[in-house]
Protein backbone atom coordinates (compact mmCIF):
# COMPACT_ATOMS: atom_id res chain seq x y z
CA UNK A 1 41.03 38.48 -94.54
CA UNK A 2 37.64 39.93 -92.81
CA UNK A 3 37.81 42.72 -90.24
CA UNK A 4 36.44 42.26 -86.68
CA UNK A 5 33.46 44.46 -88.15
CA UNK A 6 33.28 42.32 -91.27
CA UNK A 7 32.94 39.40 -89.21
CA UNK A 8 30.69 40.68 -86.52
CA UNK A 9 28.43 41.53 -89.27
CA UNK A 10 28.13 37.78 -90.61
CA UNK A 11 27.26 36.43 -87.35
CA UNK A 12 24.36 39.57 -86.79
CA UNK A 13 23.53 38.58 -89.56
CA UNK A 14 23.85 34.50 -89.14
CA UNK A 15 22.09 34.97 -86.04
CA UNK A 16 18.77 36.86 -87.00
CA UNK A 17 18.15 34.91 -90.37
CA UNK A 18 18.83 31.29 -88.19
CA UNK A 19 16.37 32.55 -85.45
CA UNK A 20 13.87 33.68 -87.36
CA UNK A 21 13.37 30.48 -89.50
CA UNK A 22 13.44 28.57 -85.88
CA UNK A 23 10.93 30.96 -84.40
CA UNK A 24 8.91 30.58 -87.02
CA UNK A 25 8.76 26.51 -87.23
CA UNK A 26 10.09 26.62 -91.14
CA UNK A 27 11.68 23.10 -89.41
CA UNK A 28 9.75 20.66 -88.40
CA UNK A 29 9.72 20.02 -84.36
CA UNK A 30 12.26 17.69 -83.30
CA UNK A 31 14.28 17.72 -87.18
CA UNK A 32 18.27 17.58 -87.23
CA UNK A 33 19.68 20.96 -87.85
CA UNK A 34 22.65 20.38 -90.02
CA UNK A 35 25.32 22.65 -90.01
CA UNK A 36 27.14 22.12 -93.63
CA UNK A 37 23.94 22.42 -95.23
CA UNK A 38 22.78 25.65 -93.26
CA UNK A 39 26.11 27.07 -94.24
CA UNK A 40 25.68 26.41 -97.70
CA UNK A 41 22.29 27.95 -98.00
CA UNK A 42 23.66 31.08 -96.03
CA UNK A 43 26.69 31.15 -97.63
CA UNK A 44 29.03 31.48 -95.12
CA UNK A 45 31.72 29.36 -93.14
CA UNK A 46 29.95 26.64 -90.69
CA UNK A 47 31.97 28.73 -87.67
CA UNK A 48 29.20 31.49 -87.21
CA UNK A 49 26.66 28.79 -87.91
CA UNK A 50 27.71 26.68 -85.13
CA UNK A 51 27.67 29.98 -82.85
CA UNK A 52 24.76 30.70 -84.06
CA UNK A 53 22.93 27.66 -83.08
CA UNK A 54 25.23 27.36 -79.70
CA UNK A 55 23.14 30.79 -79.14
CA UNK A 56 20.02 29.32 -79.73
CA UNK A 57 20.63 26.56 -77.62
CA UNK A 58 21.46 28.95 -74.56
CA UNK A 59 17.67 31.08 -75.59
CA UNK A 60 15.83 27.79 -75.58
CA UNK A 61 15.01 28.15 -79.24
CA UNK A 62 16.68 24.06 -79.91
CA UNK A 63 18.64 21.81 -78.06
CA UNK A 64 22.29 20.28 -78.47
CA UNK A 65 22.23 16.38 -77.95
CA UNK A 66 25.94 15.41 -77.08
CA UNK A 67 27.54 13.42 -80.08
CA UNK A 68 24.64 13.89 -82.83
CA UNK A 69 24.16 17.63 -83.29
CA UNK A 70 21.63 20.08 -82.87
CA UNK A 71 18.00 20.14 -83.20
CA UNK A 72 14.74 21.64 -83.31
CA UNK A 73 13.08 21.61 -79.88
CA UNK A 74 9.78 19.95 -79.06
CA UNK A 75 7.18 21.73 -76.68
CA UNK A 76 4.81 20.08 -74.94
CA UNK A 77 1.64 21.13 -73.59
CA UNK A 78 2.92 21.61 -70.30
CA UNK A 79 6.14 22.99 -71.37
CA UNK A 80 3.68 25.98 -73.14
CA UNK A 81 1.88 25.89 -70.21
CA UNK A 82 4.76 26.43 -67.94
CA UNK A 83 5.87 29.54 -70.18
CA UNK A 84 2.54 31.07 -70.46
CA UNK A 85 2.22 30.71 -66.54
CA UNK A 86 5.76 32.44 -65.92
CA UNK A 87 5.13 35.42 -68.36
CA UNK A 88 2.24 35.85 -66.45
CA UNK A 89 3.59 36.16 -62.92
CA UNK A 90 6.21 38.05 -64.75
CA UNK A 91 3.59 40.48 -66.36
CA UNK A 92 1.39 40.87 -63.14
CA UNK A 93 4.38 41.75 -61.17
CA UNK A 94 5.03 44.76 -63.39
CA UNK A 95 1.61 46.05 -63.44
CA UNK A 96 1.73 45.66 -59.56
CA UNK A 97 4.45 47.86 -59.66
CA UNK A 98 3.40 50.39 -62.28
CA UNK A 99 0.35 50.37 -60.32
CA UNK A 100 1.98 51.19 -57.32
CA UNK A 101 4.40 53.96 -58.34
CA UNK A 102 1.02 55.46 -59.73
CA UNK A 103 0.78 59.39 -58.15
CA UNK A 104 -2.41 60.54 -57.54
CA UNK A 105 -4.27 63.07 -59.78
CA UNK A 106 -1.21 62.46 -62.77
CA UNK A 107 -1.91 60.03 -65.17
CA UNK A 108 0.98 58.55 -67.04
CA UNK A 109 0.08 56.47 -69.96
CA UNK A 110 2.40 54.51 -72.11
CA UNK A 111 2.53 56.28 -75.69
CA UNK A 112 4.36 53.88 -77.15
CA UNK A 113 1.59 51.26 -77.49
CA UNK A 114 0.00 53.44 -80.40
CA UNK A 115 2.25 52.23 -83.02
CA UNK A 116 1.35 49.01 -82.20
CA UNK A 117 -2.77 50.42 -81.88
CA UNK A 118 -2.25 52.11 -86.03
CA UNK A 119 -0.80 48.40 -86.71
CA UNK A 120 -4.02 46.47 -85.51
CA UNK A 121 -6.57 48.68 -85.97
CA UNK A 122 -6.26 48.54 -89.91
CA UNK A 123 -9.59 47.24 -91.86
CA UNK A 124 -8.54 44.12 -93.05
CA UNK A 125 -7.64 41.39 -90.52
CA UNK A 126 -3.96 41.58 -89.35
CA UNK A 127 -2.03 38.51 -90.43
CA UNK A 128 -1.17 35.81 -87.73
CA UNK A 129 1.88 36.78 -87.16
CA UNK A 130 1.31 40.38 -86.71
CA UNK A 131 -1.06 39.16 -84.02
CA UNK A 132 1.91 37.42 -82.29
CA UNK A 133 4.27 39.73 -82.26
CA UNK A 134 2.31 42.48 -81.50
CA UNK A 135 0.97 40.34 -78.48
CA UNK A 136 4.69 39.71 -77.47
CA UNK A 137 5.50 43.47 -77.92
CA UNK A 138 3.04 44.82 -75.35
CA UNK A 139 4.34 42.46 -72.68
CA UNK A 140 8.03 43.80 -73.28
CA UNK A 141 6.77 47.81 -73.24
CA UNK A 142 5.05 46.74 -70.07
CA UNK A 143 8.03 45.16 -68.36
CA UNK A 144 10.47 48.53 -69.73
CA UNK A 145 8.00 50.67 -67.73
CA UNK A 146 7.46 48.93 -65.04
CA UNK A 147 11.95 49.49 -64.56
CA UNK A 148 13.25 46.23 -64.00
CA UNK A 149 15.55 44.89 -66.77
CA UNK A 150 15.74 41.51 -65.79
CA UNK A 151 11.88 40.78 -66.09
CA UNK A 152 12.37 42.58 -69.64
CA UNK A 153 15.14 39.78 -70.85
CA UNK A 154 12.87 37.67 -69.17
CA UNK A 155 9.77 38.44 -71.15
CA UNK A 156 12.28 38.95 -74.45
CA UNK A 157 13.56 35.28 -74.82
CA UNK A 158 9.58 33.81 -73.68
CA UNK A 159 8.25 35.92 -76.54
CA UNK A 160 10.97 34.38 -78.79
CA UNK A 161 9.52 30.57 -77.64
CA UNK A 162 6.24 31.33 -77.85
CA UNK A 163 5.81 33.37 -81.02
CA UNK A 164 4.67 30.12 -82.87
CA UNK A 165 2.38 29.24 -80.59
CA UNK A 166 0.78 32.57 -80.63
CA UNK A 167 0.57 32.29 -84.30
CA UNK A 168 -1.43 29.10 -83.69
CA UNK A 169 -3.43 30.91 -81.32
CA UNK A 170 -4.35 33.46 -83.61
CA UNK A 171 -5.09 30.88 -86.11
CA UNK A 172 -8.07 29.57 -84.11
CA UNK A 173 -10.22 33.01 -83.29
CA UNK A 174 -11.81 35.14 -85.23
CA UNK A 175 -11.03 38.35 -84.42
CA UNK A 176 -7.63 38.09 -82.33
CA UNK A 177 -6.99 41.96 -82.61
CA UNK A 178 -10.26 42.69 -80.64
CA UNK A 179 -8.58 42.12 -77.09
CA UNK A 180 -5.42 43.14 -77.88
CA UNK A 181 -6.66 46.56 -78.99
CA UNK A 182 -8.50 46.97 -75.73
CA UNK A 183 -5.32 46.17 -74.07
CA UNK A 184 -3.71 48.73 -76.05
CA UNK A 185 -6.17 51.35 -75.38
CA UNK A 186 -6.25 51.36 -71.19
CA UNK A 187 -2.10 51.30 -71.58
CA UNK A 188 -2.38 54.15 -73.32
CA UNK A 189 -4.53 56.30 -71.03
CA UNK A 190 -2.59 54.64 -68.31
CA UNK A 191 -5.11 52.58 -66.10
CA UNK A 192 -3.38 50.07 -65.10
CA UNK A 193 -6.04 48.19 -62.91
CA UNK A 194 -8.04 47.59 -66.22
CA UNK A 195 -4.71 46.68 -67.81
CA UNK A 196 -3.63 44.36 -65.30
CA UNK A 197 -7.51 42.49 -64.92
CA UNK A 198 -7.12 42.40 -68.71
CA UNK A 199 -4.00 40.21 -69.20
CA UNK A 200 -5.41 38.00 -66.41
CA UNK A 201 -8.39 37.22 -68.90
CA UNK A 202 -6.33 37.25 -71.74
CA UNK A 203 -3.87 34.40 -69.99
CA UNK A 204 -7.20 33.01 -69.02
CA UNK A 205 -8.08 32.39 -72.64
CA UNK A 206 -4.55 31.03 -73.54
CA UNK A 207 -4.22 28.65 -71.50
CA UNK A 208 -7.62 27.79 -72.63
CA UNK A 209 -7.47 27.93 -76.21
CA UNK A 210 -3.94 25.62 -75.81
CA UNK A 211 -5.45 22.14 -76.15
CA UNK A 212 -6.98 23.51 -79.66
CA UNK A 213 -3.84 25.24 -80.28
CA UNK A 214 -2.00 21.55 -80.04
CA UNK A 215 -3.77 20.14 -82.51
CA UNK A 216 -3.55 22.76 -84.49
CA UNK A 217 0.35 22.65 -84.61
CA UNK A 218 0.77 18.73 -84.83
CA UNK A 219 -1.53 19.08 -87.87
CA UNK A 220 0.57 21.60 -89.20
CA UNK A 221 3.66 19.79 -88.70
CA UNK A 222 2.32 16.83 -90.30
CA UNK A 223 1.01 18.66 -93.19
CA UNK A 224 4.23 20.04 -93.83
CA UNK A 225 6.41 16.95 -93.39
CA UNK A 226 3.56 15.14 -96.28
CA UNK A 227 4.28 18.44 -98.17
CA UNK A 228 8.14 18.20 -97.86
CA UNK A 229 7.84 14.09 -98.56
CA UNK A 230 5.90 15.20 -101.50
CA UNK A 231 8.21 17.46 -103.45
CA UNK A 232 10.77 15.05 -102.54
CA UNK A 233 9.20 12.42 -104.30
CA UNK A 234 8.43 14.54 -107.40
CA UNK A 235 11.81 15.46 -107.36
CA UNK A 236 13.08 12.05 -107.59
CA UNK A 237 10.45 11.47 -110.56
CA UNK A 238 11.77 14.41 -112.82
C-alpha cells in the first residue's frame, strides 16, 4: 500500500509530465484526451490522471465536456488576443507600481533577470522555446517585485496558455532574443520607465505578429495530424 508521500509524489509527478505535453501542443488542438491510455503510457492508476487533467481544466490548459471526457482546448485569435491584452494591463500595473515605490537617488535593479541575460545572450540562436519561457519568466520576476501575489498567479497560469503561442512567435522573427535582452538589461539597472515603454512595444509587436502566428500554428497542427495519419498508415502496412 503507498504512503501519503508515495502517493503525493505520483500525482507531482502526473501533474508536471501531463502539463508539459499540453503546454507544449504534443496533442493536437481540440483531440480527446483519454484517460486509460494516458495511464498506461505513465504507468500509473487512471485516479491521479483524472486529477491531473481535472487540474488542468481549472488552469485553462483543456476543457471537460460533460458525458464525453476531456480535451485539448482550442484558442482563437481573440481568445490569444484577450490573454495577451490582460497580461499586459497586468504587467503595466506592476511597473506603475515599481515605478512608484522608486526613492530618489537609490536605484534598485532586479538581479535576478541575469540568469535569464547568460541564457540569451549565448552565440548561437536560443531555441524557440527558450525564447518563450524566458519571455514568460520576466513577466513573473516583474509581478514578484512589484509585491502583489495575486497578479503573480495571475501572470503564472497566462504564461502556462500562452507558452505555445510564444513558441510560434519566436518561430516567425529572426532574432527574438534581441528585445528581450534589452528588456533584460534596463530591469537590471532598474529603470523602470524604459522597462515599462518597452513591454508596451513588445505587446505592440505581439499582437501584431498574431495573425502570422495563426497560420503558423494551424499549419503546424495540420502537419502533424498528416504526420500522425502517416505512421499510422505505415503501421497498418508492416
Amino acid at each position: 500500500m503507498l504512503s501519503k508521500i508515495d502517493n503525493s509524489n505520483i500525482i507531482a509527478r502526473v501533474y508536471q509530465n501531463l502539463k508539459l505535453l499540453v503546454m507544449s501542443h504534443q496533442f493536437p488542438a481540440g483531440e480527446r484526451l483519454n484517460i486509460e491510455t494516458l495511464a498506461e503510457n505513465l504507468r500509473v492508476s487512471i485516479t491521479p490522471v483524472r486529477e491531473t487533467l481535472l487540474r488542468l481544466v481549472a488552469e485553462g490548459l483543456i476543457i471537460n465536456v460533460p458525458k464525453m471526457g476531456f480535451f485539448m482546448k482550442t484558442l482563437s485569435e481573440t481568445d490569444i488576443r484577450d490573454l495577451y491584452e490582460i497580461n499586459h494591463l497586468l504587467i503595466i500595473w506592476s511597473m506603475g507600481r515599481l515605478i512608484d515605490s522608486k526613492v530618489p537617488g537609490i536605484i534598485i535593479g532586479m538581479p535576478e533577470l541575469a540568469g535569464l541575460d547568460k541564457l540569451l545572450a549565448l552565440p548561437r540562436r536560443p531555441t524557440d522555446n527558450t525564447i518563450a519561457t524566458s519571455s514568460g519568466a520576466i513577466f513573473e520576476y516583474c509581478a514578484r517585485r512589484a509585491g502583489n501575489r495575486e497578479i503573480v498567479e495571475r501572470i503564472k497560469n497566462i504564461n502556462d496558455r500562452l507558452n505555445y503561442i510564444r513558441v510560434c512567435e519566436s518561430r516567425i522573427q529572426a532574432e527574438p532574443a534581441m528585445p528581450l535582452l534589452e528588456i533584460i538589461k534596463q530591469g537590471i539597472d532598474g529603470n523602470y520607465e524604459e522597462l515599462q515603454e518597452l513591454f508596451r512595444e513588445q505587446h505592440a509587436q505581439s499582437i501584431k505578429l498574431l495573425p502570422h502566428v495563426m497560420r503558423l500554428e494551424v499549419s503546424t497542427e495540420l502537419a502533424g495530424s498528416e504526420e500522425s495519419v502517416a505512421t499510422n498508415v505505415d503501421l497498418r502496412t508492416k
